[in-house]
PDB file of N, CA and C in Angstrom:
ATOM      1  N   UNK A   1     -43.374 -14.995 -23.700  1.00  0.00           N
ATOM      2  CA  UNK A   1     -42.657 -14.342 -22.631  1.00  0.00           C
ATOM      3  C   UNK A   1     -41.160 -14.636 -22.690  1.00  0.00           C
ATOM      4  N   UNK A   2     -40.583 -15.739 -23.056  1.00  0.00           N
ATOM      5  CA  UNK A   2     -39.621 -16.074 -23.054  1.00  0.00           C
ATOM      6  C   UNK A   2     -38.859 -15.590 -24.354  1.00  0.00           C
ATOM      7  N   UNK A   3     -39.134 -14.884 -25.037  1.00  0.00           N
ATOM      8  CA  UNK A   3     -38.870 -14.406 -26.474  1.00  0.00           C
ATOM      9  C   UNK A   3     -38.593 -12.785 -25.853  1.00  0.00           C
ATOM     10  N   UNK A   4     -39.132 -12.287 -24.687  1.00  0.00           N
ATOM     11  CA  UNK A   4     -39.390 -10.961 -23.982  1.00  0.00           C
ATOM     12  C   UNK A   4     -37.802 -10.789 -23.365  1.00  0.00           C
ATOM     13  N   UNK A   5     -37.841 -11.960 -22.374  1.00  0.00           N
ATOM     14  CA  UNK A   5     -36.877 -12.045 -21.720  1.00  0.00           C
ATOM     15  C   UNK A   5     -35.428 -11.812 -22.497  1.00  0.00           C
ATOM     16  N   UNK A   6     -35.683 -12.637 -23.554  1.00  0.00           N
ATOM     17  CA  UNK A   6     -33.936 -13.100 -24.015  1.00  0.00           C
ATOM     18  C   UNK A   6     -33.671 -11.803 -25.197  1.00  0.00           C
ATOM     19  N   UNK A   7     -34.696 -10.845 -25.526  1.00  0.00           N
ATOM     20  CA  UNK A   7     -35.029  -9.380 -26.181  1.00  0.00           C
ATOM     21  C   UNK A   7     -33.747  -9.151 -25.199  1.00  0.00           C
ATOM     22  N   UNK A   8     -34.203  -8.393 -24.319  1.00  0.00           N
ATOM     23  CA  UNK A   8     -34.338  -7.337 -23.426  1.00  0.00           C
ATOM     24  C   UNK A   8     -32.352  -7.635 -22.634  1.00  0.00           C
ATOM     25  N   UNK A   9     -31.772  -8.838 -22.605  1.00  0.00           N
ATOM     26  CA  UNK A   9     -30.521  -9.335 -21.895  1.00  0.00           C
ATOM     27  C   UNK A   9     -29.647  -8.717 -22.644  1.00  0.00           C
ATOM     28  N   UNK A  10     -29.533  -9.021 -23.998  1.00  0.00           N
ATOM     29  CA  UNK A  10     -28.485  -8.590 -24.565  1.00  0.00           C
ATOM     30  C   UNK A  10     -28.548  -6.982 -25.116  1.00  0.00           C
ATOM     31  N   UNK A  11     -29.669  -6.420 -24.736  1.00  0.00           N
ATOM     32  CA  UNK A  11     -29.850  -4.472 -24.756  1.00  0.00           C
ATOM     33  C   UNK A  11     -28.812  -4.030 -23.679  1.00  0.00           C
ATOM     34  N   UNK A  12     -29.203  -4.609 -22.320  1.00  0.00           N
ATOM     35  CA  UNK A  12     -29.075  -4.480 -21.152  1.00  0.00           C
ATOM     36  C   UNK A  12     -27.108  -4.849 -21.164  1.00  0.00           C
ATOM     37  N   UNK A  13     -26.892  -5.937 -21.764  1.00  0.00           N
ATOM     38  CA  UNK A  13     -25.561  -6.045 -21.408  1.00  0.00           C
ATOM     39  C   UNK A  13     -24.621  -5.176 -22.153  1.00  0.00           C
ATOM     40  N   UNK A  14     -25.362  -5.164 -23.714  1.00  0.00           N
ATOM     41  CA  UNK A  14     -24.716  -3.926 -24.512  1.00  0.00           C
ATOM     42  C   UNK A  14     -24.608  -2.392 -23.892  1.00  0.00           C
ATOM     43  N   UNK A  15     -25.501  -2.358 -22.979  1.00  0.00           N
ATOM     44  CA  UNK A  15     -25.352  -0.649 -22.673  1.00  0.00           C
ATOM     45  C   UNK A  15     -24.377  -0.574 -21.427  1.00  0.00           C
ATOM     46  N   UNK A  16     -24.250  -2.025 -20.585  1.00  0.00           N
ATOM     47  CA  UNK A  16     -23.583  -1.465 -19.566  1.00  0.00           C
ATOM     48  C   UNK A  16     -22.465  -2.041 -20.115  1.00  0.00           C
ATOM     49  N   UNK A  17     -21.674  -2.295 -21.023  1.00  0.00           N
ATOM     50  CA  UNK A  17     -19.900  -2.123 -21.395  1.00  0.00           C
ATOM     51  C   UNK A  17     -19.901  -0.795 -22.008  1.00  0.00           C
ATOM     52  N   UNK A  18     -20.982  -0.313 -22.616  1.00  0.00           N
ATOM     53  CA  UNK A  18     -20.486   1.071 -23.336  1.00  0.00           C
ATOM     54  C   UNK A  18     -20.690   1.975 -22.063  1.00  0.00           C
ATOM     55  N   UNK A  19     -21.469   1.857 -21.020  1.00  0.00           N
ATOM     56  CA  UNK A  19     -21.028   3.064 -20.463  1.00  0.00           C
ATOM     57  C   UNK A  19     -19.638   3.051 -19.336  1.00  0.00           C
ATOM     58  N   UNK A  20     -19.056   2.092 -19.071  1.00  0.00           N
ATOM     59  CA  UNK A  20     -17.894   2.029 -18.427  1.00  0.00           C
ATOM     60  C   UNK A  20     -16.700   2.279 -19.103  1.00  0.00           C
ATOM     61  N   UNK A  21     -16.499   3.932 -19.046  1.00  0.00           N
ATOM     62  CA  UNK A  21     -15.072   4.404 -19.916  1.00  0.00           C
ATOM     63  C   UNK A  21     -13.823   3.334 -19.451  1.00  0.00           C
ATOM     64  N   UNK A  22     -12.976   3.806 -20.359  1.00  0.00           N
ATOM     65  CA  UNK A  22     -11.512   3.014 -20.165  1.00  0.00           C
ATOM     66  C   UNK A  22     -10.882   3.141 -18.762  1.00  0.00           C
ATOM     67  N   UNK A  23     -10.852   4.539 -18.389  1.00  0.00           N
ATOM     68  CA  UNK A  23     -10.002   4.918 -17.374  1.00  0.00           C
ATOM     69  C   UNK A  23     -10.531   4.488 -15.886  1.00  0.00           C
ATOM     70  N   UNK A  24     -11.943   4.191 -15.836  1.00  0.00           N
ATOM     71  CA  UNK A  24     -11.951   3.165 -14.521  1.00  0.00           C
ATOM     72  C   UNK A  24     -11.844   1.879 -14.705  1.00  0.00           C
ATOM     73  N   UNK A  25     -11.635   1.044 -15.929  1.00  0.00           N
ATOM     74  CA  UNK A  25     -11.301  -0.111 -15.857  1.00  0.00           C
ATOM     75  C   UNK A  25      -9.596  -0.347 -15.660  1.00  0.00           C
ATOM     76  N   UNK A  26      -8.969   0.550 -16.000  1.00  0.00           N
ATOM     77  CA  UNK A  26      -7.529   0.687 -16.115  1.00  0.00           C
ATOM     78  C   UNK A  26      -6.984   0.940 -14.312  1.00  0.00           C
ATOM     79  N   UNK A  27      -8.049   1.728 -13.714  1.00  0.00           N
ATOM     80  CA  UNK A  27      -7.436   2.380 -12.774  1.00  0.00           C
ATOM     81  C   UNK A  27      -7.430   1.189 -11.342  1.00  0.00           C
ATOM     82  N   UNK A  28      -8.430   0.442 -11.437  1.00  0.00           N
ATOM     83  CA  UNK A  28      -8.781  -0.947 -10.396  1.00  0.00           C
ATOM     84  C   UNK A  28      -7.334  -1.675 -10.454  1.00  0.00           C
ATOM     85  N   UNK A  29      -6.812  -1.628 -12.197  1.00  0.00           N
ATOM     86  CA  UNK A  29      -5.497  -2.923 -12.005  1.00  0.00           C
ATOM     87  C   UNK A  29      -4.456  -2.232 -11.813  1.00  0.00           C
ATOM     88  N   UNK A  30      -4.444  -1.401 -11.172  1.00  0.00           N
ATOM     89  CA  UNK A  30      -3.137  -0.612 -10.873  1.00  0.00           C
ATOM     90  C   UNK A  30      -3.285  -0.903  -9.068  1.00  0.00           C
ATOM     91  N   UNK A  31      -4.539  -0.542  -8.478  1.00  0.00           N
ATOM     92  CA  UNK A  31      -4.677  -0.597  -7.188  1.00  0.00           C
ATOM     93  C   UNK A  31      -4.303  -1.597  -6.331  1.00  0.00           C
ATOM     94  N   UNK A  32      -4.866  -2.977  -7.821  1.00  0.00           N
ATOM     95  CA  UNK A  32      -5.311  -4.372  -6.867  1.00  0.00           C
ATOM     96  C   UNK A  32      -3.475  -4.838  -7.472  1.00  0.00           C
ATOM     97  N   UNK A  33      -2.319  -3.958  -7.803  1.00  0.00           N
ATOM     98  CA  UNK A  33      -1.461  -4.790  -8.101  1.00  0.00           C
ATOM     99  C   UNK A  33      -0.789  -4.504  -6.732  1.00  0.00           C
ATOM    100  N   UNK A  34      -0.703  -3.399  -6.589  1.00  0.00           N
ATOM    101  CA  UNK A  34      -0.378  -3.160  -4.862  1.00  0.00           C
ATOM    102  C   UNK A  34      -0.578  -3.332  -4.125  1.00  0.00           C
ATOM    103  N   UNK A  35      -2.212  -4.180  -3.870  1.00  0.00           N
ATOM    104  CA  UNK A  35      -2.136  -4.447  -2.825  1.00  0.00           C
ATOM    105  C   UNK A  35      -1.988  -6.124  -2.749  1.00  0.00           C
ATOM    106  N   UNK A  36      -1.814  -6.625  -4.504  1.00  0.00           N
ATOM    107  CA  UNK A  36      -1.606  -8.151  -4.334  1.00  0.00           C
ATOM    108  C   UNK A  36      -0.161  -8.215  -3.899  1.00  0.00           C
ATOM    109  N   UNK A  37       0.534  -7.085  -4.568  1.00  0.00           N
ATOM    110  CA  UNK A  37       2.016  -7.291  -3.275  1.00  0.00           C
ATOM    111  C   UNK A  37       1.871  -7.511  -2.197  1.00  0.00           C
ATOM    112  N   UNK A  38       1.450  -6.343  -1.649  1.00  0.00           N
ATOM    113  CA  UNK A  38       1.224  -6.106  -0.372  1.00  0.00           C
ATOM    114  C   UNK A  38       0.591  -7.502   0.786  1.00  0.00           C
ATOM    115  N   UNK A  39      -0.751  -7.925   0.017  1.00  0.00           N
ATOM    116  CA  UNK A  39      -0.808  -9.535   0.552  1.00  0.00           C
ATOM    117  C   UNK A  39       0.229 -10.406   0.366  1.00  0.00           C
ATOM    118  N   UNK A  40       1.048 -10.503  -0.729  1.00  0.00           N
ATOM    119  CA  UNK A  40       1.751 -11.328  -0.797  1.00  0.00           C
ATOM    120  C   UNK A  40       3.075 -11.289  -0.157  1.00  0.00           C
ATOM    121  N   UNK A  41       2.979  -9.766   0.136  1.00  0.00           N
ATOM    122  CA  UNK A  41       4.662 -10.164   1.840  1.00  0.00           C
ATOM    123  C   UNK A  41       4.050 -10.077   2.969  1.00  0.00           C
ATOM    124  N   UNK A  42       3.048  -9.975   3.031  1.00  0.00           N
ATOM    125  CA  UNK A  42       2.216  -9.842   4.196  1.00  0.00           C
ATOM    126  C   UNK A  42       2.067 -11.535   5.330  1.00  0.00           C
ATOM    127  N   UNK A  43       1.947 -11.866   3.610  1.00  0.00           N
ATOM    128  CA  UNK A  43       1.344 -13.527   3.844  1.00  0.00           C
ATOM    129  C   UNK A  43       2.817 -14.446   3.644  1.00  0.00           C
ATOM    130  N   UNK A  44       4.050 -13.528   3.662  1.00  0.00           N
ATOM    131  CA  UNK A  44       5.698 -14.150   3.090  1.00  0.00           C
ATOM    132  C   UNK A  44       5.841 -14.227   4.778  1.00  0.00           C
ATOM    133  N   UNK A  45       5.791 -12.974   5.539  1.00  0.00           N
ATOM    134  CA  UNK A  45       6.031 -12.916   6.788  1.00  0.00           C
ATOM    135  C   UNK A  45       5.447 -13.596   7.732  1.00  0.00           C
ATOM    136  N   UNK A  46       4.175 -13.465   7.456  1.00  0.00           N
ATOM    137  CA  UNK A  46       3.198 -14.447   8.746  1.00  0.00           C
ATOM    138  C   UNK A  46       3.490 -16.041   8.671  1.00  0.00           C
ATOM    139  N   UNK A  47       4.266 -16.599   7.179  1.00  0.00           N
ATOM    140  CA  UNK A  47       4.145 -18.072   7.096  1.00  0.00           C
ATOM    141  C   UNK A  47       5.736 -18.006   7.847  1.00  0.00           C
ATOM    142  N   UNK A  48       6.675 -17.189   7.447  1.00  0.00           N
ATOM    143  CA  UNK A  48       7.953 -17.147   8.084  1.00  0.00           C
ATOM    144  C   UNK A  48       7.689 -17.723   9.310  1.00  0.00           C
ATOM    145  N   UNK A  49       6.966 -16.330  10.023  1.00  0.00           N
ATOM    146  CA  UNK A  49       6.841 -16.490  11.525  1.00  0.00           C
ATOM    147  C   UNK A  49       6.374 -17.951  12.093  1.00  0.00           C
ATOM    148  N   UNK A  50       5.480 -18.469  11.240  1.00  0.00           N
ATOM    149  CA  UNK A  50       4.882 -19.382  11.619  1.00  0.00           C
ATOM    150  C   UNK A  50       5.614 -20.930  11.908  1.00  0.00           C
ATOM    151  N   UNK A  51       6.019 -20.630  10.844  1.00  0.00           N
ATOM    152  CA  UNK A  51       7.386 -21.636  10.432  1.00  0.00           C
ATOM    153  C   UNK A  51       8.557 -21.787  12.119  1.00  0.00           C
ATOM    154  N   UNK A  52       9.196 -20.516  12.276  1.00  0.00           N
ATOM    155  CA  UNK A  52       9.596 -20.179  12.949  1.00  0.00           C
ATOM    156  C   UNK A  52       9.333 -20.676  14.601  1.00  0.00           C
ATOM    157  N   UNK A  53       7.758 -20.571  14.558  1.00  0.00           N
ATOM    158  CA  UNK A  53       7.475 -20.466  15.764  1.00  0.00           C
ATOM    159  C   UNK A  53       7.277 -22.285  16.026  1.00  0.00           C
ATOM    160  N   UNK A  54       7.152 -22.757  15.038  1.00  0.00           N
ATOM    161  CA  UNK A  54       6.619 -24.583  14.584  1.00  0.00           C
ATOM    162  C   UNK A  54       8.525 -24.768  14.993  1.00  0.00           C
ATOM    163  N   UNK A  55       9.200 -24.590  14.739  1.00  0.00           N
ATOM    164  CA  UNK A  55      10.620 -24.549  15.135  1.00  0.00           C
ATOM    165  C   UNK A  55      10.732 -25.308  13.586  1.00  0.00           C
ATOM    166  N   UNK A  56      10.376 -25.132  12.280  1.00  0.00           N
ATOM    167  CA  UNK A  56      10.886 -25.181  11.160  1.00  0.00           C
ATOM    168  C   UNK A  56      11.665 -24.902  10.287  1.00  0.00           C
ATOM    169  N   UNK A  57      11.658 -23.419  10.786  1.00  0.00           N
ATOM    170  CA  UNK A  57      12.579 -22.679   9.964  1.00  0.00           C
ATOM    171  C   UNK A  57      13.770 -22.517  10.275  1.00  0.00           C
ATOM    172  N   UNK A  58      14.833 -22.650   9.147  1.00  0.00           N
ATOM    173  CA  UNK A  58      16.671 -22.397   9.710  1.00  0.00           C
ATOM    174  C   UNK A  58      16.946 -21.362   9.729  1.00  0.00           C
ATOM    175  N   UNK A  59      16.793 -21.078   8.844  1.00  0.00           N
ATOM    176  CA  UNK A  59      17.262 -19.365   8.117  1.00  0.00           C
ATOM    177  C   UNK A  59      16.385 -18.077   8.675  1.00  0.00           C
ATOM    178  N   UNK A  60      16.964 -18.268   9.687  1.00  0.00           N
ATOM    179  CA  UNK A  60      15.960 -17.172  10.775  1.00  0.00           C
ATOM    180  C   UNK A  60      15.949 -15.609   9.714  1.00  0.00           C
ATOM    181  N   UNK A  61      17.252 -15.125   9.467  1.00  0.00           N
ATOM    182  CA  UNK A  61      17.476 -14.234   8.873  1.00  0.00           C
ATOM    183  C   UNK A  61      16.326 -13.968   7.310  1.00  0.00           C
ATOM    184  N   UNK A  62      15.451 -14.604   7.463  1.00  0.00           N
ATOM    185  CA  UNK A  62      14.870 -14.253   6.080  1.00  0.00           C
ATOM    186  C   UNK A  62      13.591 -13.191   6.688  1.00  0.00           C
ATOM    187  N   UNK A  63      12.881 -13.821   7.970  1.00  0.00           N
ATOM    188  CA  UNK A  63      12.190 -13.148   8.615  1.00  0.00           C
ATOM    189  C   UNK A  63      12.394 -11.649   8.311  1.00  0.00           C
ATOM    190  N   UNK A  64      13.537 -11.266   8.500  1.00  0.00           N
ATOM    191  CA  UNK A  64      13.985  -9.961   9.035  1.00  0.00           C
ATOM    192  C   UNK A  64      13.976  -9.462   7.611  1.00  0.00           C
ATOM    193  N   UNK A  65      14.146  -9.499   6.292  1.00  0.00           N
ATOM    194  CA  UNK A  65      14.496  -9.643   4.583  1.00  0.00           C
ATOM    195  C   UNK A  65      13.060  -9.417   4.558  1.00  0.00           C
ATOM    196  N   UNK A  66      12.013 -10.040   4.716  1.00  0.00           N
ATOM    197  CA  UNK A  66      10.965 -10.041   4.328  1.00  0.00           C
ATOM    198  C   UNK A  66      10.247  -8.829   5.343  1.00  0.00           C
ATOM    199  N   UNK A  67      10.304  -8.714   5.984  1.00  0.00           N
ATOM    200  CA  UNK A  67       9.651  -7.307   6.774  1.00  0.00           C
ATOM    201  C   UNK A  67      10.524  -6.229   6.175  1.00  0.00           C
ATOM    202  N   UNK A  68      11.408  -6.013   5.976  1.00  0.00           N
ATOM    203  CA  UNK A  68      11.948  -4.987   5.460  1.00  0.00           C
ATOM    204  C   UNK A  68      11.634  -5.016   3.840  1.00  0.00           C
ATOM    205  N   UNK A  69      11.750  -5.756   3.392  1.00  0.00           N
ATOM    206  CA  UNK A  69      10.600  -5.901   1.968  1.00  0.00           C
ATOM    207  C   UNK A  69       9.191  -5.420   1.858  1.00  0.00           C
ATOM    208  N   UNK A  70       8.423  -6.067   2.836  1.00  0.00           N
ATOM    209  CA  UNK A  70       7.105  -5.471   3.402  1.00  0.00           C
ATOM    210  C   UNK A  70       7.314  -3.695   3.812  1.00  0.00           C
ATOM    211  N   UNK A  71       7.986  -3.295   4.392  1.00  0.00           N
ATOM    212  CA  UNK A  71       8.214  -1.998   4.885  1.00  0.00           C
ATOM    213  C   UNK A  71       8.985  -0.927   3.555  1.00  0.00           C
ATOM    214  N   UNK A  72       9.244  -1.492   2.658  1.00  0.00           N
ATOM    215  CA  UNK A  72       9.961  -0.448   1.356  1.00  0.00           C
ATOM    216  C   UNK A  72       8.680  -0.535   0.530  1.00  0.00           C
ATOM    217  N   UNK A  73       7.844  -1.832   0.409  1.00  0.00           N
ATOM    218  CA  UNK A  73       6.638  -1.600  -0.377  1.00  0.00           C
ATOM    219  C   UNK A  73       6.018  -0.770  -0.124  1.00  0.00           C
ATOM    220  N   UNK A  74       5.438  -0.450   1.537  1.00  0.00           N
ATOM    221  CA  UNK A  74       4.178  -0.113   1.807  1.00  0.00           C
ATOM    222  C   UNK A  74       4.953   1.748   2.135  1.00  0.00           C
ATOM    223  N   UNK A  75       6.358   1.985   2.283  1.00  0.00           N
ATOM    224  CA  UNK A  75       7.206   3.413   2.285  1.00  0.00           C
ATOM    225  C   UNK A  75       6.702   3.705   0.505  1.00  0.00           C
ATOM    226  N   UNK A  76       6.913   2.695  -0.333  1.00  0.00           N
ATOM    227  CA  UNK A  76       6.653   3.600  -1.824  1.00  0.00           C
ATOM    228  C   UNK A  76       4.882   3.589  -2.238  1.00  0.00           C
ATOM    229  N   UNK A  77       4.052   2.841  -1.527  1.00  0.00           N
ATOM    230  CA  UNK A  77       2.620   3.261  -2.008  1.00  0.00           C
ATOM    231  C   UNK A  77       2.665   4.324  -0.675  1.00  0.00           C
ATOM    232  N   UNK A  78       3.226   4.679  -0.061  1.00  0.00           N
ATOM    233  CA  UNK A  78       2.507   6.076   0.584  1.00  0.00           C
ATOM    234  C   UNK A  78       3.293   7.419  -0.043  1.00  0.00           C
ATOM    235  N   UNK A  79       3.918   6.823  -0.485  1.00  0.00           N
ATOM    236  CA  UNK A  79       4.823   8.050  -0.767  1.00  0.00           C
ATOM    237  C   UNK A  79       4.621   8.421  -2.318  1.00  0.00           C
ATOM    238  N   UNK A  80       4.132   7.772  -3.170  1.00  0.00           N
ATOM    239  CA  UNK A  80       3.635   7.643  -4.431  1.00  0.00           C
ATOM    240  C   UNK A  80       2.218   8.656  -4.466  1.00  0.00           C
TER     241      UNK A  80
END
């Protein structure tokens, strides 16, 4: 049985890379790069604020840099 099993894994793994064309593997790292921006001023602003609100932060003015950063990203994925 165990001669059945270890047959049958590597059929199974060979058929599912050949049937996944190029163009949906290509098309996921385009999506997830926008939206790892997108987390990543998302998550620039909320630590700002946070900072901010802890009375940490000096440079109040970055707050305001980083939402408007956040807001030109998310103006060019809609507009794209």
């Amino acid at each position: 049985m165990a001669i059945t099993k270890t047959s049958k894994t590597p059929k199974v793994a060979a058929k599912a890379s050949k049937a996944a064309p190029k163009a949906t593997i290509e098309a996921p790292k385009k999506a997830s790069k926008g939206a790892a921006d997108t987390r990543t001023l998302r998550s620039e602003v909320y630590v700002l604020k946070m900072k901010h609100a802890m009375r940490e932060l000096k440079e109040t003015h970055k707050i305001k840099k980083a939402r408007q950063a956040l807001a030109r990203h998310l103006t060019q994925l809609h507009n794209a």
